[in-house]
C-alpha atoms as a PDB file:
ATOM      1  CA  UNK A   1       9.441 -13.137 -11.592  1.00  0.00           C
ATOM      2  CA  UNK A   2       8.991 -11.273 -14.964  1.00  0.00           C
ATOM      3  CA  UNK A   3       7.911  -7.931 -15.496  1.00  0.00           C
ATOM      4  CA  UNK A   4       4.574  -8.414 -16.259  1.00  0.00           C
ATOM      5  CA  UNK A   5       3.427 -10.014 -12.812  1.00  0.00           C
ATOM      6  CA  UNK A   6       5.527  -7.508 -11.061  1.00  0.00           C
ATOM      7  CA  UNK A   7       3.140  -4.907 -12.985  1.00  0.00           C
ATOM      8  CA  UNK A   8      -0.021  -7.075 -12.167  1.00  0.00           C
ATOM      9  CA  UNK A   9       0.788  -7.422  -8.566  1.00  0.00           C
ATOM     10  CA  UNK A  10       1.715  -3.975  -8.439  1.00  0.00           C
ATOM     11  CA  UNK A  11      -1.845  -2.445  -9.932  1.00  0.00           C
ATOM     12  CA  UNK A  12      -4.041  -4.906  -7.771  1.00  0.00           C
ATOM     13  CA  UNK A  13      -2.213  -3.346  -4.772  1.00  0.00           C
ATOM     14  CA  UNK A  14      -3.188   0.441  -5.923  1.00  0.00           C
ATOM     15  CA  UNK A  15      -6.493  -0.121  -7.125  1.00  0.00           C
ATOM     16  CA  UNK A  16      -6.791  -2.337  -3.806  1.00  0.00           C
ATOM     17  CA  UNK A  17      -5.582   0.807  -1.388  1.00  0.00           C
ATOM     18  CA  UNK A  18      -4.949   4.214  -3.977  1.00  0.00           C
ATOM     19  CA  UNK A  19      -3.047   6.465  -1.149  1.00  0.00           C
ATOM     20  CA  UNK A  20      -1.464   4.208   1.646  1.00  0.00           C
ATOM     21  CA  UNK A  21       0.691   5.878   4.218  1.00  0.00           C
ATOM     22  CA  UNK A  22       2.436   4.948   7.056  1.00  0.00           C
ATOM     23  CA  UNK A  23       0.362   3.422  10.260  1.00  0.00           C
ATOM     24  CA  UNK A  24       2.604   5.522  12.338  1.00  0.00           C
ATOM     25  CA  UNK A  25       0.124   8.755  13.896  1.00  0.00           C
ATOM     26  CA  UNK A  26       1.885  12.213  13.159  1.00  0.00           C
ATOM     27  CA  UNK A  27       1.288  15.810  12.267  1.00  0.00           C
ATOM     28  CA  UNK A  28       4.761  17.245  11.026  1.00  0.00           C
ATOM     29  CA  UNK A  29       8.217  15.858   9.863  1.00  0.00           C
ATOM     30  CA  UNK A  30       9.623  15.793  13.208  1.00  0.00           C
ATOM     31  CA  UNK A  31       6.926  13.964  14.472  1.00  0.00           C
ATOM     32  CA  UNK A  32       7.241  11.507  12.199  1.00  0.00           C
ATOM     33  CA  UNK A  33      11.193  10.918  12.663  1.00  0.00           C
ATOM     34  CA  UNK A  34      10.693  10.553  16.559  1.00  0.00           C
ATOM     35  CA  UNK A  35       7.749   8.042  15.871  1.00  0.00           C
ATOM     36  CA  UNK A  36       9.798   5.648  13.874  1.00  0.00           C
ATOM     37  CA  UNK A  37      12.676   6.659  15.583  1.00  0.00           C
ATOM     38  CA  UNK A  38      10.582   4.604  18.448  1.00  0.00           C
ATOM     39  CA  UNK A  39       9.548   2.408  16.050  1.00  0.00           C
ATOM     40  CA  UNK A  40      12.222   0.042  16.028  1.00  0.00           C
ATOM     41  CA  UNK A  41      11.662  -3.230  17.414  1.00  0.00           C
ATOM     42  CA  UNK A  42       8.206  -2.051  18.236  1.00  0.00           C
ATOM     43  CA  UNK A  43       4.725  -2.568  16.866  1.00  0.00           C
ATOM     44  CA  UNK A  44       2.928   1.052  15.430  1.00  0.00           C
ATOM     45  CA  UNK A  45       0.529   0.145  18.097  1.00  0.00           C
ATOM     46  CA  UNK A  46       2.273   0.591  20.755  1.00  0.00           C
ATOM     47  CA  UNK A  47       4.156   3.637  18.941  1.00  0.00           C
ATOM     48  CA  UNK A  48       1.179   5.191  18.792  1.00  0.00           C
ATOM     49  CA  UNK A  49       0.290   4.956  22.161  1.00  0.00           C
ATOM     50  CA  UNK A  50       3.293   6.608  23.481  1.00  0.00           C
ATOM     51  CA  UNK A  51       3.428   9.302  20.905  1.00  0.00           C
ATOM     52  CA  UNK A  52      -0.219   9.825  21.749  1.00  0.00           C
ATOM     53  CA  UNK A  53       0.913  11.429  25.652  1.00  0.00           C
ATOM     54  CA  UNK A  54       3.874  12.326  24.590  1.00  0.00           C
ATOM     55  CA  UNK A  55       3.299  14.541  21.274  1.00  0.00           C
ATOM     56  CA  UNK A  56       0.703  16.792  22.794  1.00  0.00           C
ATOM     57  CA  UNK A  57       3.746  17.789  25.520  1.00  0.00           C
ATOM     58  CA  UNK A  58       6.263  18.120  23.174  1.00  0.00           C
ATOM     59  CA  UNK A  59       6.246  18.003  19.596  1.00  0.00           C
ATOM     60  CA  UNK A  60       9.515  19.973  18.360  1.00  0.00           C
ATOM     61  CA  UNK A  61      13.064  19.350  18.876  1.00  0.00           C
ATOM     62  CA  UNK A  62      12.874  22.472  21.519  1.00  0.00           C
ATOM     63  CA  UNK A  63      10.247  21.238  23.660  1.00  0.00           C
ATOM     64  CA  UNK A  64      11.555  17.318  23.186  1.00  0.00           C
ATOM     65  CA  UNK A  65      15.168  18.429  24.316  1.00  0.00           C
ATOM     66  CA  UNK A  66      13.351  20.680  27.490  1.00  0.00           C
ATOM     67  CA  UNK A  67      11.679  17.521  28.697  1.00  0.00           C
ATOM     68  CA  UNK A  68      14.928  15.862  29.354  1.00  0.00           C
ATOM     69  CA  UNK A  69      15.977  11.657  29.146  1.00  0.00           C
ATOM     70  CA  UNK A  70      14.038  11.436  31.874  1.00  0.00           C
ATOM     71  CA  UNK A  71      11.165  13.060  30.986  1.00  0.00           C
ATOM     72  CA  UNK A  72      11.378  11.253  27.404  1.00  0.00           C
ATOM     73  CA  UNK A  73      11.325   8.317  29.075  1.00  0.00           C
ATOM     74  CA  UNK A  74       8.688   8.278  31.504  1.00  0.00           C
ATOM     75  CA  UNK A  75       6.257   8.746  27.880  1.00  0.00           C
ATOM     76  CA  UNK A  76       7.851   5.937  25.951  1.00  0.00           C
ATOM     77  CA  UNK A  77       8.898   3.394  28.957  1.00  0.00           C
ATOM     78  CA  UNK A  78       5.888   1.061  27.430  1.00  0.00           C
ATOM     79  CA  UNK A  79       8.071   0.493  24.310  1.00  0.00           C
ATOM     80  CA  UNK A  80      11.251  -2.042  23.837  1.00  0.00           C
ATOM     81  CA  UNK A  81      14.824  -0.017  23.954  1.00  0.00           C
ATOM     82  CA  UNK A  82      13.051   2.702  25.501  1.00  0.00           C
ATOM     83  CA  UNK A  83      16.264   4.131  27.755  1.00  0.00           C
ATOM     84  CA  UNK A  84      18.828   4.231  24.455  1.00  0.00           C
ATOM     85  CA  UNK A  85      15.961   5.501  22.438  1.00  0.00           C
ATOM     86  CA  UNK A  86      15.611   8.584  24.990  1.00  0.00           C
ATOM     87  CA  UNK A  87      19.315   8.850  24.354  1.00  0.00           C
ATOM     88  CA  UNK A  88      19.032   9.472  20.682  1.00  0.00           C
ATOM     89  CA  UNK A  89      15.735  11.493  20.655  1.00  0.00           C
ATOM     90  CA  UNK A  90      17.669  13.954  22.908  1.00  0.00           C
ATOM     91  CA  UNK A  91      21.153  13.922  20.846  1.00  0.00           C
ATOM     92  CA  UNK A  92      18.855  14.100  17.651  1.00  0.00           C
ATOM     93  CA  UNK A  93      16.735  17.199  18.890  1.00  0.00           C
ATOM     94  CA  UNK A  94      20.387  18.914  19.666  1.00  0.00           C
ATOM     95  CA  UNK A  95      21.527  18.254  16.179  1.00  0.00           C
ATOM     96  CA  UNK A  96      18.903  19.384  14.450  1.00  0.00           C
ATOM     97  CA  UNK A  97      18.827  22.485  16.709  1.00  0.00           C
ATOM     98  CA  UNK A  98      22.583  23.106  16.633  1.00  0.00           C
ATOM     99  CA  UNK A  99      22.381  22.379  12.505  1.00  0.00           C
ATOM    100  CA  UNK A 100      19.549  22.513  10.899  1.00  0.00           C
ATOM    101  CA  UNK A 101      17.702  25.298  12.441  1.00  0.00           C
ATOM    102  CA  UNK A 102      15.080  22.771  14.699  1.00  0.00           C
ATOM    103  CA  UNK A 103      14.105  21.174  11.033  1.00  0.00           C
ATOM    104  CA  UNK A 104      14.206  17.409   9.218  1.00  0.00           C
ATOM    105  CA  UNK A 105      16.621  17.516   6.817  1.00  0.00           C
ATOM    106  CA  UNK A 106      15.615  16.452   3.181  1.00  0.00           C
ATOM    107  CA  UNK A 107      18.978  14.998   2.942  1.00  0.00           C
ATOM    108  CA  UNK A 108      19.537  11.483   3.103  1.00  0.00           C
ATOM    109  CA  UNK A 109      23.551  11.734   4.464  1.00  0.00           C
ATOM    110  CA  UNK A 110      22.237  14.520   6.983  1.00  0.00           C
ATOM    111  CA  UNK A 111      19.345  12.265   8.254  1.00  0.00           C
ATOM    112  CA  UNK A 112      21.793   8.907   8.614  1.00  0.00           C
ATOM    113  CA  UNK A 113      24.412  11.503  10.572  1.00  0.00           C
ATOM    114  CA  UNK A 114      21.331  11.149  13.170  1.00  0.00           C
ATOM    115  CA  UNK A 115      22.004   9.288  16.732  1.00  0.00           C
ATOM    116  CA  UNK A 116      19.762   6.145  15.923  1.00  0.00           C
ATOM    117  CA  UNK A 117      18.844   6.962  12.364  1.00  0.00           C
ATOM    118  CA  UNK A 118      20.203   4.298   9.604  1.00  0.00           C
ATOM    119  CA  UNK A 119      19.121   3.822   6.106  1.00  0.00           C
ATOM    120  CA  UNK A 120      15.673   2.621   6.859  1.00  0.00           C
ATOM    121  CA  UNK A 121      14.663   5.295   9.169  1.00  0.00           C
ATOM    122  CA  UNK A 122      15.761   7.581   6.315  1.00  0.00           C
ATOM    123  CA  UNK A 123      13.802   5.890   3.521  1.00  0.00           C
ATOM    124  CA  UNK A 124      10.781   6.267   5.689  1.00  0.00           C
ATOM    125  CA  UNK A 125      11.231   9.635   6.313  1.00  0.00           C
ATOM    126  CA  UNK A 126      12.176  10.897   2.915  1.00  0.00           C
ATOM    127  CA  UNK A 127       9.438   8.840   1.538  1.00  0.00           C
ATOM    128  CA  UNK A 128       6.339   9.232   4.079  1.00  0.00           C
ATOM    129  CA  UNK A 129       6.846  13.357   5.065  1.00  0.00           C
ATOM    130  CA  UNK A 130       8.591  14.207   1.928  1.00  0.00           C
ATOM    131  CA  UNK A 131       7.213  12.512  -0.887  1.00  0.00           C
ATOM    132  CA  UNK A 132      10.780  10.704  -2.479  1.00  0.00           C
ATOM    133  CA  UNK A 133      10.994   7.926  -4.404  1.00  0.00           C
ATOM    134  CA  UNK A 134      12.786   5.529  -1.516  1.00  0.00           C
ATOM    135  CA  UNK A 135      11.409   2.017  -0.858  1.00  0.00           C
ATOM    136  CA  UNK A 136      12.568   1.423   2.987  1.00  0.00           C
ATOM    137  CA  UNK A 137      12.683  -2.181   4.070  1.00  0.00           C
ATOM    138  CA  UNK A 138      11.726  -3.468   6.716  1.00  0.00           C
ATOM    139  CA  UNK A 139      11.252  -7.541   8.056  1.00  0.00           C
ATOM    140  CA  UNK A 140       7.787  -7.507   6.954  1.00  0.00           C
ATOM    141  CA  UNK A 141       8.840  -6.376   2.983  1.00  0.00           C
ATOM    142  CA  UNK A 142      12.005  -8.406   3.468  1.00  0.00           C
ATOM    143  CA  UNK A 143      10.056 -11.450   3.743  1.00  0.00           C
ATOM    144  CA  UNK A 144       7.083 -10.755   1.137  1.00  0.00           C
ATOM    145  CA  UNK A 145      10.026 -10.110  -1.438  1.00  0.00           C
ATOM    146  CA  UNK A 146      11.876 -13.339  -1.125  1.00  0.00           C
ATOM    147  CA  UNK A 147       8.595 -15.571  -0.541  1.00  0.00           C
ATOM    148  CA  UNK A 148       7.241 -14.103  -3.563  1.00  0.00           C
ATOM    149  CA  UNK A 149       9.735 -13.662  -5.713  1.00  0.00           C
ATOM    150  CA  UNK A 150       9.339 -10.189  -6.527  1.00  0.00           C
ATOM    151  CA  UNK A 151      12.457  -9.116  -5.844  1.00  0.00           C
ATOM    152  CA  UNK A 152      15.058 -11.529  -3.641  1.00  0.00           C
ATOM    153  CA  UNK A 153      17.616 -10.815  -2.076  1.00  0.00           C
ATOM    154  CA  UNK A 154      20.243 -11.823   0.283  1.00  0.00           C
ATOM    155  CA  UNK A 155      19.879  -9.096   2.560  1.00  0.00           C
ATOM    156  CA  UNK A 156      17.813  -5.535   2.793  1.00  0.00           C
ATOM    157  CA  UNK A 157      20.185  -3.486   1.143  1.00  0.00           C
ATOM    158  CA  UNK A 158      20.248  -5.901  -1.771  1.00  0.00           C
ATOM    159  CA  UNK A 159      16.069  -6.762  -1.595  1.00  0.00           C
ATOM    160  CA  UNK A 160      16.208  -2.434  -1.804  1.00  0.00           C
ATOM    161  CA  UNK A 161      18.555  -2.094  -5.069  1.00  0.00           C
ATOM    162  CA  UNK A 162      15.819  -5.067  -6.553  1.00  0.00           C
ATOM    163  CA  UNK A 163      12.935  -2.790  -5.979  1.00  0.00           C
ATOM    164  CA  UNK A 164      14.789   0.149  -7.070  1.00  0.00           C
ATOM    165  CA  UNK A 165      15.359  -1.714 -10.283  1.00  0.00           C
ATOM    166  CA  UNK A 166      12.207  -3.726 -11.112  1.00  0.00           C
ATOM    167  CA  UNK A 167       9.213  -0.929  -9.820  1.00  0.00           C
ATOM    168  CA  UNK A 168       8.174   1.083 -12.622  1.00  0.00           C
ATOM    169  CA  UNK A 169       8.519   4.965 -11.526  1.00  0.00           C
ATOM    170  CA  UNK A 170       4.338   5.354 -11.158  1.00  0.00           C
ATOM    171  CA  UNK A 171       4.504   2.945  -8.619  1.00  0.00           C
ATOM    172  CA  UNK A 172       7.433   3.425  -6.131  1.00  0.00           C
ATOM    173  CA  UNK A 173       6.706   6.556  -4.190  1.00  0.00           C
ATOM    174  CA  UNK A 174       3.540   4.052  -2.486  1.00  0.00           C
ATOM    175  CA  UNK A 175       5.558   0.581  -2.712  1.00  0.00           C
ATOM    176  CA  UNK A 176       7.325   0.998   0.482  1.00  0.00           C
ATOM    177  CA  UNK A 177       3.310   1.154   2.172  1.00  0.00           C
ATOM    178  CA  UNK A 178       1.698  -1.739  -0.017  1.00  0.00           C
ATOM    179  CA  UNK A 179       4.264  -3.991   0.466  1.00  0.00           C
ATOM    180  CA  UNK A 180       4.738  -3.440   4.390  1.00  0.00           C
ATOM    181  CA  UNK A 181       0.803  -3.540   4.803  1.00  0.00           C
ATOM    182  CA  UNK A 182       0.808  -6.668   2.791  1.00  0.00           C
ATOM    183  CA  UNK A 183       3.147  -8.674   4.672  1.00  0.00           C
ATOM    184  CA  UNK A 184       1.894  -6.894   8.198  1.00  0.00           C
ATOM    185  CA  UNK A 185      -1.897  -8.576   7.523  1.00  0.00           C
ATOM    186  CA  UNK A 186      -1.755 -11.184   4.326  1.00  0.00           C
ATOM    187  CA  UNK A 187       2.169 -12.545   3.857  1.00  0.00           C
ATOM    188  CA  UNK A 188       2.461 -13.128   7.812  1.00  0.00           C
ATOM    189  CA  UNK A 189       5.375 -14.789   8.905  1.00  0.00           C
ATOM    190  CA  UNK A 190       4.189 -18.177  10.707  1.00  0.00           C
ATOM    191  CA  UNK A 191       1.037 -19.086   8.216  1.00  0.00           C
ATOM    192  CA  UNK A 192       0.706 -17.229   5.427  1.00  0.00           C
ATOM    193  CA  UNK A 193      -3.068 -16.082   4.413  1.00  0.00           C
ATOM    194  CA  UNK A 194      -2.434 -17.338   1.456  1.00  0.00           C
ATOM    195  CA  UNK A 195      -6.469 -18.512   0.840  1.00  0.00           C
ATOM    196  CA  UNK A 196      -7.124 -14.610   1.774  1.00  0.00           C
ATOM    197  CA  UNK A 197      -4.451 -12.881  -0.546  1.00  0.00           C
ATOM    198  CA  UNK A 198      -5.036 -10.162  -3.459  1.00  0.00           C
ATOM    199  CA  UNK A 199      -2.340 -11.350  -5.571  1.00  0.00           C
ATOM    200  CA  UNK A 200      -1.946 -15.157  -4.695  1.00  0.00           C
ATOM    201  CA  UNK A 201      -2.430 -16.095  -8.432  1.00  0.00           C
ATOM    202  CA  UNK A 202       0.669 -14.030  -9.120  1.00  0.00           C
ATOM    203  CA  UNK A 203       2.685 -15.419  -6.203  1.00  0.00           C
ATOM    204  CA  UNK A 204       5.567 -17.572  -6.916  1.00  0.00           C
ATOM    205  CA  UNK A 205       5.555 -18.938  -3.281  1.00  0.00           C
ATOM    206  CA  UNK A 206       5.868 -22.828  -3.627  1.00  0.00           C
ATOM    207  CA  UNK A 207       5.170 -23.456  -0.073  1.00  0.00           C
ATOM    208  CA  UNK A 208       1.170 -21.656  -0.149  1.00  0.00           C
ATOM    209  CA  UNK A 209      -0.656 -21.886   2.684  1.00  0.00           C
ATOM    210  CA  UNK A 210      -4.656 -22.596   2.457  1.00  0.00           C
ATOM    211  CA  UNK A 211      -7.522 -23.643   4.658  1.00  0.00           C
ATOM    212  CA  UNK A 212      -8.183 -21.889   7.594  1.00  0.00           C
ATOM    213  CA  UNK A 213      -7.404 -17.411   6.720  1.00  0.00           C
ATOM    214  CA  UNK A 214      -7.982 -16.400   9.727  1.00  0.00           C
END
């Protein structure tokens, strides 16, 4: 894909949604690392649900590491992995209290040193609470970068050096969201909405998908 579609598909998705965030519900930095912490292998939905008991109970690494595993997991036991995430929400809340005075750490190594926190988790964080220029990806951008062409890869690491390279600097801070939204709701997995999508035109999908959008 050249340049100039990449720049096409990447104003139709701005002018299309201006200031897209995360779908994740939270209120601080922390809150935000525990809820995508959760995240993995889970849908926001049910994220949210948890987080939605369990946030007004305990919403700082102090009052997270007071509740206990046990108590941790009796709020997220709805969500997949739940017991080893319970693990790592309590060995994260000691970290950060033992070395970073109870706060996130705007450092990517310091974040990754996190029980349960790899490079994705990091981009989001950096990204979504702290405004960096980091493109995390996930299945859903994995997926909408190889089918469209906008920037393959082999793997996520190497799909994440591609975006790095190709999206203009205006445009990357809110990449991470469009492109995650777009292959959440348009670029499914199964059927592609195809019929439905803002930047079909652009696409350089051979196998499109039309008829029934729904």
């Amino acid at each position: 894909m050249n340049k100039l579609k990449r720049l096409a598909i990447l104003s139709r998705l701005r002018a299309n949604d201006p200031n897209p965030t995360t779908e994740l519900n939270y209120t601080s930095p922390f809150e935000l690392l525990i809820a995508v912490l959760l995240s993995a292998q889970a849908t926001d939905v049910s994220v949210n649900k948890a987080t939605a008991k369990l946030f007004p109970v305990a919403n700082t690494p102090e009052a997270m590491l007071a509740l206990g595993v046990d108590g941790i997991k009796s709020y997220i036991k709805s969500i997949g992995l739940f017991n080893s995430k319970a693990e790592n929400i309590i060995k994260t809340c000691r970290m950060l209290i033992e070395g970073h005075q109870g706060q996130v750490p705007q450092d990517r190594a310091a974040l990754e040193a996190l029980p349960g926190v790899g490079r994705k988790t990091a981009n989001v964080v950096l990204n979504t609470a702290f405004g960096w220029p980091t493109i995390a990806v996930d299945t859903h951008i994995f997926r909408v970068c190889n089918r469209t062409r906008f920037a393959p890869g082999k793997n996520v690491e190497e799909v994440e050096q591609a975006l790095l390279r190709v999206v203009p600097p205006e445009f990357v801070v809110n990449c991470h969201h469009w492109l995650i939204l777009h292959g959440r709701y348009t670029c499914v997995a199964r059927k592609p909405r195809c019929g439905a999508c803002l930047i079909e035109d652009l696409c350089e999908y051979k196998d499109k998908v039309y008829g029934d959008t729904a």
